[in-house]
C-alpha atoms as a PDB file:
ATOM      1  CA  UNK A   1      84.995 108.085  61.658  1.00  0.00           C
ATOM      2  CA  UNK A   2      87.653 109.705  59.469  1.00  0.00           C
ATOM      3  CA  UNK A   3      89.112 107.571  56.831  1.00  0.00           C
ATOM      4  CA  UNK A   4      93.190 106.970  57.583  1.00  0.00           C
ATOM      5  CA  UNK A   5      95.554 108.290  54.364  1.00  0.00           C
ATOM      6  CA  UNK A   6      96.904 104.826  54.431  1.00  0.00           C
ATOM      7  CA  UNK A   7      93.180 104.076  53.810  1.00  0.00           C
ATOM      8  CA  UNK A   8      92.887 106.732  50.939  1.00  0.00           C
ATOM      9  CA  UNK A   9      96.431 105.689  49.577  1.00  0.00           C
ATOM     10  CA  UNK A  10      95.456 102.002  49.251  1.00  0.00           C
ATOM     11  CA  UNK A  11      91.693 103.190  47.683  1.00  0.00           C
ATOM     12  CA  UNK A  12      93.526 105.752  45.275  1.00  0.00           C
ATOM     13  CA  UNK A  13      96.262 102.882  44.403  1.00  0.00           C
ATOM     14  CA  UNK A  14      93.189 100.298  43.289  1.00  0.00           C
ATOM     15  CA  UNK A  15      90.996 102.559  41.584  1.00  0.00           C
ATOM     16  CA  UNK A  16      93.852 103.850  39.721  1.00  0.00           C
ATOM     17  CA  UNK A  17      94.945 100.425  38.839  1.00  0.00           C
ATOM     18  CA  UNK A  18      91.325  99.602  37.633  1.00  0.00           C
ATOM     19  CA  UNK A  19      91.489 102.775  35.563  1.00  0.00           C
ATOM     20  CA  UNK A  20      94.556 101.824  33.709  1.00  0.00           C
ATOM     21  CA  UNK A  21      93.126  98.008  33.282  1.00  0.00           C
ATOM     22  CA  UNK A  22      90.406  99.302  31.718  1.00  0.00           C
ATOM     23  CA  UNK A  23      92.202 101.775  29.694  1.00  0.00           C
ATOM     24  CA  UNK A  24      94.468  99.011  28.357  1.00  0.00           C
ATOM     25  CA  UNK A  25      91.241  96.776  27.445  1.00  0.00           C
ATOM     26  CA  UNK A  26      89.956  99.705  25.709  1.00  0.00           C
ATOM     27  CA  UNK A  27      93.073 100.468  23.683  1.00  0.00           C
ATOM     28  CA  UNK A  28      93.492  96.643  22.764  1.00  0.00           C
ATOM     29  CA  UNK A  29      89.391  95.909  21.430  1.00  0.00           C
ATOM     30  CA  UNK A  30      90.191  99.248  19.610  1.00  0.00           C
ATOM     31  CA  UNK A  31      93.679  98.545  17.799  1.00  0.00           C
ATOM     32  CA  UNK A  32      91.966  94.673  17.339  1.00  0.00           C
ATOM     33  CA  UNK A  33      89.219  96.290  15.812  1.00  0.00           C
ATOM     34  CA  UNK A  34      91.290  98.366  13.252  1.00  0.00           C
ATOM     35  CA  UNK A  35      92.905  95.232  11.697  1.00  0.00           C
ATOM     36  CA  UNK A  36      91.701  94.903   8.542  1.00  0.00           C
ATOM     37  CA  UNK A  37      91.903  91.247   8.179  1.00  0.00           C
ATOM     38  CA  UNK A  38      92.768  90.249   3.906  1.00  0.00           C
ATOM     39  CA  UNK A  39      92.307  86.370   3.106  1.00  0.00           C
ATOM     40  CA  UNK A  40      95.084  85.983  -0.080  1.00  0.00           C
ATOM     41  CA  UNK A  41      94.352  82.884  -2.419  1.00  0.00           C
ATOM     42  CA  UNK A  42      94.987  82.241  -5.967  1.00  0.00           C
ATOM     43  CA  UNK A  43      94.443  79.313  -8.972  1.00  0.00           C
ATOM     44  CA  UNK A  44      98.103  78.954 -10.085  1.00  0.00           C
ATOM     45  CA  UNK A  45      98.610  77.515  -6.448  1.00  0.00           C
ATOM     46  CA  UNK A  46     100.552  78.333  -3.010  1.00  0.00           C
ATOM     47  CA  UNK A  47     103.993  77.944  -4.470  1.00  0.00           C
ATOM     48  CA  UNK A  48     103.344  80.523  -7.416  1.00  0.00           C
ATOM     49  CA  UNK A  49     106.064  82.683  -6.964  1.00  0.00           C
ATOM     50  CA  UNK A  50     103.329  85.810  -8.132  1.00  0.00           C
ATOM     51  CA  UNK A  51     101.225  84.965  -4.486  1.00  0.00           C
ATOM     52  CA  UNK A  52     104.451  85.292  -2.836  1.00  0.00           C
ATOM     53  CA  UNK A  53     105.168  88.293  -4.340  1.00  0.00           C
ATOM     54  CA  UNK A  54     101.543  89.679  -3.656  1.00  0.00           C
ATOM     55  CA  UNK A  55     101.612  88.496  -0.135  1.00  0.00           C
ATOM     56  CA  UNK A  56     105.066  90.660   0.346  1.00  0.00           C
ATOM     57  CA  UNK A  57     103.310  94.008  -0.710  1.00  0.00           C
ATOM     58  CA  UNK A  58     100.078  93.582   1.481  1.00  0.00           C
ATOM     59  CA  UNK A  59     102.188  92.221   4.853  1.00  0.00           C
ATOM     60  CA  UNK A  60     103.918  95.876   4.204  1.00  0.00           C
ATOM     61  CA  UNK A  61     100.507  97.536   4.871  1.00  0.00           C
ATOM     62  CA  UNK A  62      99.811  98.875   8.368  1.00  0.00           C
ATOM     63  CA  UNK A  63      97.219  97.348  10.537  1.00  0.00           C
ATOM     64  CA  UNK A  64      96.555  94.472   7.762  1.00  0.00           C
ATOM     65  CA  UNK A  65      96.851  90.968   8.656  1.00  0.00           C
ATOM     66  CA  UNK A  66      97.374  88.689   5.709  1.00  0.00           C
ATOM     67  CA  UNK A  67      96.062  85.024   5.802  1.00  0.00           C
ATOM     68  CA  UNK A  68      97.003  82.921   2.981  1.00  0.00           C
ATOM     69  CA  UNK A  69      94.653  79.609   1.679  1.00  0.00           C
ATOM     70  CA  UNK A  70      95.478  78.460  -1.552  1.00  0.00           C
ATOM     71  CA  UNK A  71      95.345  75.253  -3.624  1.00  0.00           C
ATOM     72  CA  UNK A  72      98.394  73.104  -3.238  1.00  0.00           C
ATOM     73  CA  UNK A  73      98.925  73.146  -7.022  1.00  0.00           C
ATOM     74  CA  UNK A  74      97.944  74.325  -9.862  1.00  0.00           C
ATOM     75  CA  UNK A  75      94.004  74.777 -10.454  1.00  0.00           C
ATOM     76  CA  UNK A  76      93.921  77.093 -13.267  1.00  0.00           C
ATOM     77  CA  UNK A  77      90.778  77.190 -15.888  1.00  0.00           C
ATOM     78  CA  UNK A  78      88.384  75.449 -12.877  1.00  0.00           C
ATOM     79  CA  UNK A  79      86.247  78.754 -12.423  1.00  0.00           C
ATOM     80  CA  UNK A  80      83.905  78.341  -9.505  1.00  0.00           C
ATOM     81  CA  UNK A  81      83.756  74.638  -8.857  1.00  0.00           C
ATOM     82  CA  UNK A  82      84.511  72.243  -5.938  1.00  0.00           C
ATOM     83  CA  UNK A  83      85.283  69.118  -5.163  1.00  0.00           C
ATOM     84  CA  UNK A  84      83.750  68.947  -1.974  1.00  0.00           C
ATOM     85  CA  UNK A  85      86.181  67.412   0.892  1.00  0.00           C
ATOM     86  CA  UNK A  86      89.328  68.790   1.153  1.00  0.00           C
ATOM     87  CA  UNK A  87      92.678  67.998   3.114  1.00  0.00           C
ATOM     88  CA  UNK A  88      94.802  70.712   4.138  1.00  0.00           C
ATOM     89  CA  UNK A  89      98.521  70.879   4.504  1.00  0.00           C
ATOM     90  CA  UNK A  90     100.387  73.891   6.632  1.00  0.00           C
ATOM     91  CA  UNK A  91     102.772  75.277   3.704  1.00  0.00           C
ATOM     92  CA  UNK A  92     105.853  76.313   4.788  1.00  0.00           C
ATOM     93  CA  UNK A  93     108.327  79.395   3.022  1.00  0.00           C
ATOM     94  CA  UNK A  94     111.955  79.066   3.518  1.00  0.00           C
ATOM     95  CA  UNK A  95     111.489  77.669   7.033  1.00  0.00           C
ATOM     96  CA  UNK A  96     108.608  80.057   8.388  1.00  0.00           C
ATOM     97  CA  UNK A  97     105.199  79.351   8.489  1.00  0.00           C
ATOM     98  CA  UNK A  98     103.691  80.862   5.204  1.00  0.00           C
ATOM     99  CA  UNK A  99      99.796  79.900   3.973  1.00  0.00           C
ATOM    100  CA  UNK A 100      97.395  76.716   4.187  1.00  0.00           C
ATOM    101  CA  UNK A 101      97.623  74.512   1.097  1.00  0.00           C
ATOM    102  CA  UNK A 102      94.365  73.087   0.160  1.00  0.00           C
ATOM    103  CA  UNK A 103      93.680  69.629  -1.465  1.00  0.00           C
ATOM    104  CA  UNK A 104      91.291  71.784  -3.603  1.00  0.00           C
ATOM    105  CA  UNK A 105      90.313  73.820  -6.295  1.00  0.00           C
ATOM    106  CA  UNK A 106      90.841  78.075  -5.848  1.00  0.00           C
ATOM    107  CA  UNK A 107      87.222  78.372  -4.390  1.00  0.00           C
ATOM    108  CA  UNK A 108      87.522  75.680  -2.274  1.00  0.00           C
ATOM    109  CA  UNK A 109      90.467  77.570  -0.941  1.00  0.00           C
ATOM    110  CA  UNK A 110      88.418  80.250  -0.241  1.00  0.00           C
ATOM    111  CA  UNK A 111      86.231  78.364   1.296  1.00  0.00           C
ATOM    112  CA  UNK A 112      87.478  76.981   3.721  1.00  0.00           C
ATOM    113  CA  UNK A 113      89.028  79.794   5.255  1.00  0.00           C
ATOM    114  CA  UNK A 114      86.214  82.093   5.367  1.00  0.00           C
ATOM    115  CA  UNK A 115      84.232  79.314   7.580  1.00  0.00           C
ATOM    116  CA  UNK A 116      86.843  77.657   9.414  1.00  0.00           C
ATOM    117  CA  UNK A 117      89.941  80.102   9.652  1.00  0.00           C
ATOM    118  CA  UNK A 118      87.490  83.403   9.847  1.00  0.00           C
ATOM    119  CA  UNK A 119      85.069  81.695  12.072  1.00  0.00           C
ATOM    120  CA  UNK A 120      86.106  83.599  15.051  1.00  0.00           C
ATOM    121  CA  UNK A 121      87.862  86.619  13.215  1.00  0.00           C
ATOM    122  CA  UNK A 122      85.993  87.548  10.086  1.00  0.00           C
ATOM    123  CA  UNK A 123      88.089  88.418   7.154  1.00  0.00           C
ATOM    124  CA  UNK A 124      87.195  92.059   5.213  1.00  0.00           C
ATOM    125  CA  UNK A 125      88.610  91.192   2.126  1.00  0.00           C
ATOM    126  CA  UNK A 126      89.245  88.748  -0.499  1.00  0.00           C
ATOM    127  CA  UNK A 127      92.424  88.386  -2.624  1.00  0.00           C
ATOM    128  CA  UNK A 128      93.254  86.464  -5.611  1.00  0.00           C
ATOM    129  CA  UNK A 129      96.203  86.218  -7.683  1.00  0.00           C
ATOM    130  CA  UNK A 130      98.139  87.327  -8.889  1.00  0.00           C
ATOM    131  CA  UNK A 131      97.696  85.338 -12.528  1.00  0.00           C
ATOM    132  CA  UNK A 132     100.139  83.824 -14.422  1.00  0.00           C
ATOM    133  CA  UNK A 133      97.856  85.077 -17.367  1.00  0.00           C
ATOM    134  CA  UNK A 134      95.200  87.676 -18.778  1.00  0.00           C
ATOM    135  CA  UNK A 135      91.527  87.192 -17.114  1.00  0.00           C
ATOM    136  CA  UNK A 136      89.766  90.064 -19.456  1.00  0.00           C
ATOM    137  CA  UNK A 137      86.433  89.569 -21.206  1.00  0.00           C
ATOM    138  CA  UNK A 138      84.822  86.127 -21.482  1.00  0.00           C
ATOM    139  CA  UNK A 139      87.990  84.266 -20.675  1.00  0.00           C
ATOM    140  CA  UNK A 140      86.875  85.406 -16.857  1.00  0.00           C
ATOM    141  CA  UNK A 141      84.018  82.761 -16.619  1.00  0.00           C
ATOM    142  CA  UNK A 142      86.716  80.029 -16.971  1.00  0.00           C
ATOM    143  CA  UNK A 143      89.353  81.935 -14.372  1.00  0.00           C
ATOM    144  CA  UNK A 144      90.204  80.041 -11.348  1.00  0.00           C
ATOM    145  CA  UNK A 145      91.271  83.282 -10.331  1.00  0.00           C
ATOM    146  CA  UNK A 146      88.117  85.196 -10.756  1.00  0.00           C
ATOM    147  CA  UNK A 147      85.956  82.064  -9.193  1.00  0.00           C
ATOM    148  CA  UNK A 148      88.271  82.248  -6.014  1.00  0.00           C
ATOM    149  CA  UNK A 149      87.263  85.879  -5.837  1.00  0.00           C
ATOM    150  CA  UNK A 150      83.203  84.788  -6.874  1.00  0.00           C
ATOM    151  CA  UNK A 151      83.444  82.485  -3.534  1.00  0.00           C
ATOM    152  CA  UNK A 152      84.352  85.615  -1.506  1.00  0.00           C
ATOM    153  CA  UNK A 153      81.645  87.410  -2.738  1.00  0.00           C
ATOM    154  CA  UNK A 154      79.551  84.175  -2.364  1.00  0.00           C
ATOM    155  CA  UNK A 155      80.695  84.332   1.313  1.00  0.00           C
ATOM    156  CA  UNK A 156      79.264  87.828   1.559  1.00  0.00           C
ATOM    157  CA  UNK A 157      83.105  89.373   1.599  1.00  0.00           C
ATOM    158  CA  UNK A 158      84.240  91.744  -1.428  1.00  0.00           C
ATOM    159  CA  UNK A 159      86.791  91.145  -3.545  1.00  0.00           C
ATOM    160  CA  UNK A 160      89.828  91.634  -5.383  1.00  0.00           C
ATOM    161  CA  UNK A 161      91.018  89.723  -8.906  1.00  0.00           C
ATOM    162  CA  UNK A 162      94.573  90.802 -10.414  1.00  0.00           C
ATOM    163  CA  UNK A 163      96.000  89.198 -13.189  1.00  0.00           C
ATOM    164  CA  UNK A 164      99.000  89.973 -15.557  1.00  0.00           C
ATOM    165  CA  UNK A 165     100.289  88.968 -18.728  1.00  0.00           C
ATOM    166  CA  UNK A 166     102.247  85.812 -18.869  1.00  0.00           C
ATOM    167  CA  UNK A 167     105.940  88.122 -19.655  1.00  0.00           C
ATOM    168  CA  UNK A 168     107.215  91.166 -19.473  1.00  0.00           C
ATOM    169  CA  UNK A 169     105.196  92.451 -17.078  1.00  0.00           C
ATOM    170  CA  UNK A 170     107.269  93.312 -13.782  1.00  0.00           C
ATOM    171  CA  UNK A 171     105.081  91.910 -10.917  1.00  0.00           C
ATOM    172  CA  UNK A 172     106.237  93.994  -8.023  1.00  0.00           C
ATOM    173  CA  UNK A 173     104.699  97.194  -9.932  1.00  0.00           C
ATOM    174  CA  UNK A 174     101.647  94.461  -9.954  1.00  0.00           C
ATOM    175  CA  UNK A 175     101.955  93.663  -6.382  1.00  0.00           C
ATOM    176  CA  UNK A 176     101.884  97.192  -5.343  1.00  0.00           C
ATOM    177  CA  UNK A 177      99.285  98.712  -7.553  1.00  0.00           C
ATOM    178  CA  UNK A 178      96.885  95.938  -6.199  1.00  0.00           C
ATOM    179  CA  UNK A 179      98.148  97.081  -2.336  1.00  0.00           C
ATOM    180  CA  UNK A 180      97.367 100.224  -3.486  1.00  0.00           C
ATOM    181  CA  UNK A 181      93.697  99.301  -4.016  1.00  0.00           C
ATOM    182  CA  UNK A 182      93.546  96.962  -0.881  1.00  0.00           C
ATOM    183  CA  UNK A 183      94.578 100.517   0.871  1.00  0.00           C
ATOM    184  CA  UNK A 184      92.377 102.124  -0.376  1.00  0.00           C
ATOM    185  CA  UNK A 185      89.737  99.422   0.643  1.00  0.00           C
ATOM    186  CA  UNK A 186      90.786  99.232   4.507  1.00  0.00           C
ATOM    187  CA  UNK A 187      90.085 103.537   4.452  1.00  0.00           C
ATOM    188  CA  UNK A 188      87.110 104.008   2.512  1.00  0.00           C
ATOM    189  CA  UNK A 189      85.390 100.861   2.969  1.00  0.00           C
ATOM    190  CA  UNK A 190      84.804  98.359  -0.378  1.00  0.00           C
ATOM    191  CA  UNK A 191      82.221  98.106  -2.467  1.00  0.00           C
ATOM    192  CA  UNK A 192      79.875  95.060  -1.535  1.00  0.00           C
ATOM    193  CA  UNK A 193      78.643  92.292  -4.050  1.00  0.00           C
ATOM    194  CA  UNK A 194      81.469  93.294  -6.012  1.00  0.00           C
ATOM    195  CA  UNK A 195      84.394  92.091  -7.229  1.00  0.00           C
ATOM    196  CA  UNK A 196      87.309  94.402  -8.738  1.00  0.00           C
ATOM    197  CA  UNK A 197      88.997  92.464 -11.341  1.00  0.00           C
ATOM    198  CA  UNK A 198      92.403  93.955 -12.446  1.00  0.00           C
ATOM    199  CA  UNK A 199      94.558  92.960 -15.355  1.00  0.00           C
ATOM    200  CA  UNK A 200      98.019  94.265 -16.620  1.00  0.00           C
ATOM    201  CA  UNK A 201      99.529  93.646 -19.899  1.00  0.00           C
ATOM    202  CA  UNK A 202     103.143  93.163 -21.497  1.00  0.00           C
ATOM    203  CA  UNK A 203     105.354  96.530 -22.405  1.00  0.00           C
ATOM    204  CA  UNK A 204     104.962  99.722 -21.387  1.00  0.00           C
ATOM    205  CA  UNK A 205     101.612 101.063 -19.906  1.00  0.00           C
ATOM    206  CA  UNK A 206      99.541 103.585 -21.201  1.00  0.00           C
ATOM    207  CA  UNK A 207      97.275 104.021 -18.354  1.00  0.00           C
ATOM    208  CA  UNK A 208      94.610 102.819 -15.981  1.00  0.00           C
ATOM    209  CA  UNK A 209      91.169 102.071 -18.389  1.00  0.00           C
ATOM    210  CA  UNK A 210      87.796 101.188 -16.256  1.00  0.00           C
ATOM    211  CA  UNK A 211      85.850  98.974 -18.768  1.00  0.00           C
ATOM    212  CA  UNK A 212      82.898  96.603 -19.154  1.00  0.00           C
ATOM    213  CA  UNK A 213      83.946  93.068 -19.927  1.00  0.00           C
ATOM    214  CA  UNK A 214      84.067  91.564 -22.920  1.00  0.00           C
ATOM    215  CA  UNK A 215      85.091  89.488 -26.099  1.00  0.00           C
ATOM    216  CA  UNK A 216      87.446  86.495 -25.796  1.00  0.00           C
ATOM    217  CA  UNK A 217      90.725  86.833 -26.802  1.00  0.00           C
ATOM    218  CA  UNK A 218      92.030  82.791 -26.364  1.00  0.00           C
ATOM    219  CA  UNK A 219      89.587  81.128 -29.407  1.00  0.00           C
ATOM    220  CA  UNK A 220      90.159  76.910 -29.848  1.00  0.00           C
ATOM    221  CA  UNK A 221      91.522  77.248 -33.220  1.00  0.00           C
ATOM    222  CA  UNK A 222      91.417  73.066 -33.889  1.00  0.00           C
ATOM    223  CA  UNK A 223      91.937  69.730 -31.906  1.00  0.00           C
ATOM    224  CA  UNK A 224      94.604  67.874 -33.091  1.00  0.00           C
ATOM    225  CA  UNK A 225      94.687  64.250 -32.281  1.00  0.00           C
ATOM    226  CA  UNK A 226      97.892  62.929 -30.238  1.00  0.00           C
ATOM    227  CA  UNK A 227      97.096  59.558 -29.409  1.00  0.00           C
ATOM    228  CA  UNK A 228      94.841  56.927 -30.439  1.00  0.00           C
ATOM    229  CA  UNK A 229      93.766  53.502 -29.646  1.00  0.00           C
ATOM    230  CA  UNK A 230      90.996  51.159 -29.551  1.00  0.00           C
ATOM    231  CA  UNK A 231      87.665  53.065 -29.017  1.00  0.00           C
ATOM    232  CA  UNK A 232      89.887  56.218 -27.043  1.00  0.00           C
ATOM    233  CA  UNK A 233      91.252  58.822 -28.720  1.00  0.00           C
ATOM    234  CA  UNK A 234      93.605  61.912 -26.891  1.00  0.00           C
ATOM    235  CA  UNK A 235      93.253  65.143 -28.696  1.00  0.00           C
ATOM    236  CA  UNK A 236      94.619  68.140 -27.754  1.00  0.00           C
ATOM    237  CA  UNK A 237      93.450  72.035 -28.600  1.00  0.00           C
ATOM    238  CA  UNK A 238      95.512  74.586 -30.268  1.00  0.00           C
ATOM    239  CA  UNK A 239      94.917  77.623 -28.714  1.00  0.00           C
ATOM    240  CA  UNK A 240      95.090  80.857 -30.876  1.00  0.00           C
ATOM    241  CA  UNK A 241      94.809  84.877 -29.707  1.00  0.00           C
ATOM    242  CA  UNK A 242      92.395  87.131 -31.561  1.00  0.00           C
ATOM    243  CA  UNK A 243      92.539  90.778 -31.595  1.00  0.00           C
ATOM    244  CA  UNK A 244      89.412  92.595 -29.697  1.00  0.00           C
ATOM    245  CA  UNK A 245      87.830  95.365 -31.817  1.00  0.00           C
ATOM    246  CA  UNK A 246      85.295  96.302 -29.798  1.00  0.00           C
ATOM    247  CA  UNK A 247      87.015  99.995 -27.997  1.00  0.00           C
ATOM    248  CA  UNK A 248      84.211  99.659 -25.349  1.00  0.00           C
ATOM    249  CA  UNK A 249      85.584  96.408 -24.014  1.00  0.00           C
ATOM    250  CA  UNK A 250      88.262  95.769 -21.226  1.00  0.00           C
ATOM    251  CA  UNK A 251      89.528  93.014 -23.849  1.00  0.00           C
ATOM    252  CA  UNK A 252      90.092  95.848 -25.945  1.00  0.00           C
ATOM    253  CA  UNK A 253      91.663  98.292 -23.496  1.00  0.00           C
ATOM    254  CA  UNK A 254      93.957  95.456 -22.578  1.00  0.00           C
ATOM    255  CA  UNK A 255      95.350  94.514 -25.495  1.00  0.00           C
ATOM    256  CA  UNK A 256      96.002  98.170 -26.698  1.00  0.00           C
ATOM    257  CA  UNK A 257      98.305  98.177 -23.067  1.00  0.00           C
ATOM    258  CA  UNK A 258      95.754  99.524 -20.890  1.00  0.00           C
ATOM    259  CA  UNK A 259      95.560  98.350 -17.019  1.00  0.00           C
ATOM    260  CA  UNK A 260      91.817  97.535 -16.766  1.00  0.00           C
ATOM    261  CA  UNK A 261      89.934  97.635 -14.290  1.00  0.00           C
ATOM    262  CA  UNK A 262      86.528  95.933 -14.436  1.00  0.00           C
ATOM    263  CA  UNK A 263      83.462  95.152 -11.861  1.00  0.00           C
ATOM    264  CA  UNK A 264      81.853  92.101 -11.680  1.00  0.00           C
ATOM    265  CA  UNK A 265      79.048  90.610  -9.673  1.00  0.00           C
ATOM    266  CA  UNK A 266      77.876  87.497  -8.757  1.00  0.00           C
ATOM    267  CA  UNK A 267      74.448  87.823 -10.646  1.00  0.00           C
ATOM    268  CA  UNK A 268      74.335  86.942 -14.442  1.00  0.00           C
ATOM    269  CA  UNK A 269      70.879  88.104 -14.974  1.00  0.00           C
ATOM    270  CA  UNK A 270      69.836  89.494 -18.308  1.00  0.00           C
ATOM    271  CA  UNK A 271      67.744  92.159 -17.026  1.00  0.00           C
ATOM    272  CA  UNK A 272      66.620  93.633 -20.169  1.00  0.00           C
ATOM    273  CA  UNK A 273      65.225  89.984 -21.526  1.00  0.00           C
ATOM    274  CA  UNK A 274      62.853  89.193 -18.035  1.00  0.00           C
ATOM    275  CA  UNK A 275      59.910  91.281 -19.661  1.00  0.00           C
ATOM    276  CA  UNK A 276      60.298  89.374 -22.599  1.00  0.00           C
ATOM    277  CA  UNK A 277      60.718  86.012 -21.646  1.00  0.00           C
ATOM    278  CA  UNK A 278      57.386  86.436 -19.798  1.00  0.00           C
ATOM    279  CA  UNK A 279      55.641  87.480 -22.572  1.00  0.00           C
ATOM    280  CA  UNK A 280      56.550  84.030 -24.125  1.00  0.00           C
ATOM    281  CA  UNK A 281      53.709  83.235 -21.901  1.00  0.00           C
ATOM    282  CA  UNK A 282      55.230  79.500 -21.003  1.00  0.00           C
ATOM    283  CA  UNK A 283      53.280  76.965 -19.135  1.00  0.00           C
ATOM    284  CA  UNK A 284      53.486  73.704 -18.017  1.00  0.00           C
ATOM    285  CA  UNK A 285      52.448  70.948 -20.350  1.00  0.00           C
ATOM    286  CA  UNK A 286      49.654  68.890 -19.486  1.00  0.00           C
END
């Protein structure tokens, strides 16, 4: 029996709506897919007006989506630690909807947005900063700011550090160099296990130096004592900055008004002292 062309108009009209449906599923997983998906955190906490500033340049990205978790105040100097529980407060930015402020320290932060606000959207990247403050050399173990970014890579995401002197230092360049980077990240993929810790000093640059880290620049001069009664007594540290003079160190690059650039991992091994530690031949004592 020959089919009507009412018949082949309606059969045409449905397959070519399928066609489109399916097109329009296809084009949606993809452009879903090409979201590159950047969880922003920091240790100076979500009302630093250097986050904000960050979070400007990277929302200006294409295809990036910007989540912000960060400790509702200031956590600087707490590293990698946690306090375990945390509350969690929407933060609000002039009236819109800006970041979640966590009862926390910075890798608690971090935390708790990988596992609950990635659980159904992984994130690709870490951010942290940026720094009210140098995080070169040894001074990086203490960093809030560098432990946020050691929970992403705990988390199994890479990450990004940027810190910046504490003045004259104009943190849009800041913002925008470290977009640069993130940019560079979504196209070419980031290294994993690593974190890329930046740092920007006072004055006028002299250029980009890629350096190992090392030496300490703060040094606890003395503790003078403020406040004293019965068996308690309040002291309180004077701080004093010493000069690097080791060239090979980021310290070093830094202070001469280098950006550095440094990579760090999560492992602390001494490689070189395994084989000798064994030969200390240690064994339990009986």
């Amino acid at each position: 029996m020959p089919i009507s062309s009412k018949t082949s108009s309606t059969a045409s009209s449905i397959t070519t709506r399928l066609v489109l449906a399916a097109l329009v599923c296809f084009f949606s997983t993809t452009l879903s897919a090409q979201t590159y998906r950047v969880l922003l955190s920091n240790d100076d906490g979500i009302e630093s007006p250097l986050l904000v500033a960050l979070h400007q340049e990277l929302v200006k990205l294409p295809d990036v989506e910007v989540v912000v978790s960060a400790p509702n105040i200031n956590q600087s100097g707490s590293s990698q630690s946690s306090i375990g529980s945390v509350s969690v407060d929407r933060y609000f930015l002039d009236g819109s909807f800006f970041g979640y402020a966590v009862h926390g320290r910075p890798a608690d932060a971090v935390r708790f947005a990988v596992v609950e606000l990635g659980k159904d959207s992984a994130f690709d990247l870490v951010v942290s900063g940026i720094n009210r403050g140098a995080n070169v050399g040894d001074v990086s173990h203490l960093s809030g700011t560098i432990g946020a970014a050691m929970e992403g890579l705990y988390q199994g995401i890479p990450a990004i550090a940027v810190s910046q002197d504490t003045q004259g230092v104009d943190t849009q360049a800041t913002a925008k160099f470290t977009a640069m980077l993130v940019a560079k990240y979504q196209r070419d993929g980031a290294p994993e296990g690593t974190l890329i810790s930046i740092n920007i000093p006072r004055g006028e640059l002299k250029g980009v130096s890629v350096r190992p880290m090392g030496d300490s620049y703060l040094k606890t001069e003395s503790y003078e004592t403020v406040e004293q009664n019965d068996n308690q007594t309040v002291y309180e540290r004077e701080l004093i900055i010493v000069s690097s003079e080791d060239s090979s160190t980021d310290t070093y690059a830094y202070q001469q008004g280098y950006i550095t650039i440094t990579p760090l991992k999560f492992d602390w091994t001494d490689y070189e002292l395994l084989s000798e530690v064994e030969s200390w031949d240690l064994r339990l004592v009986d």
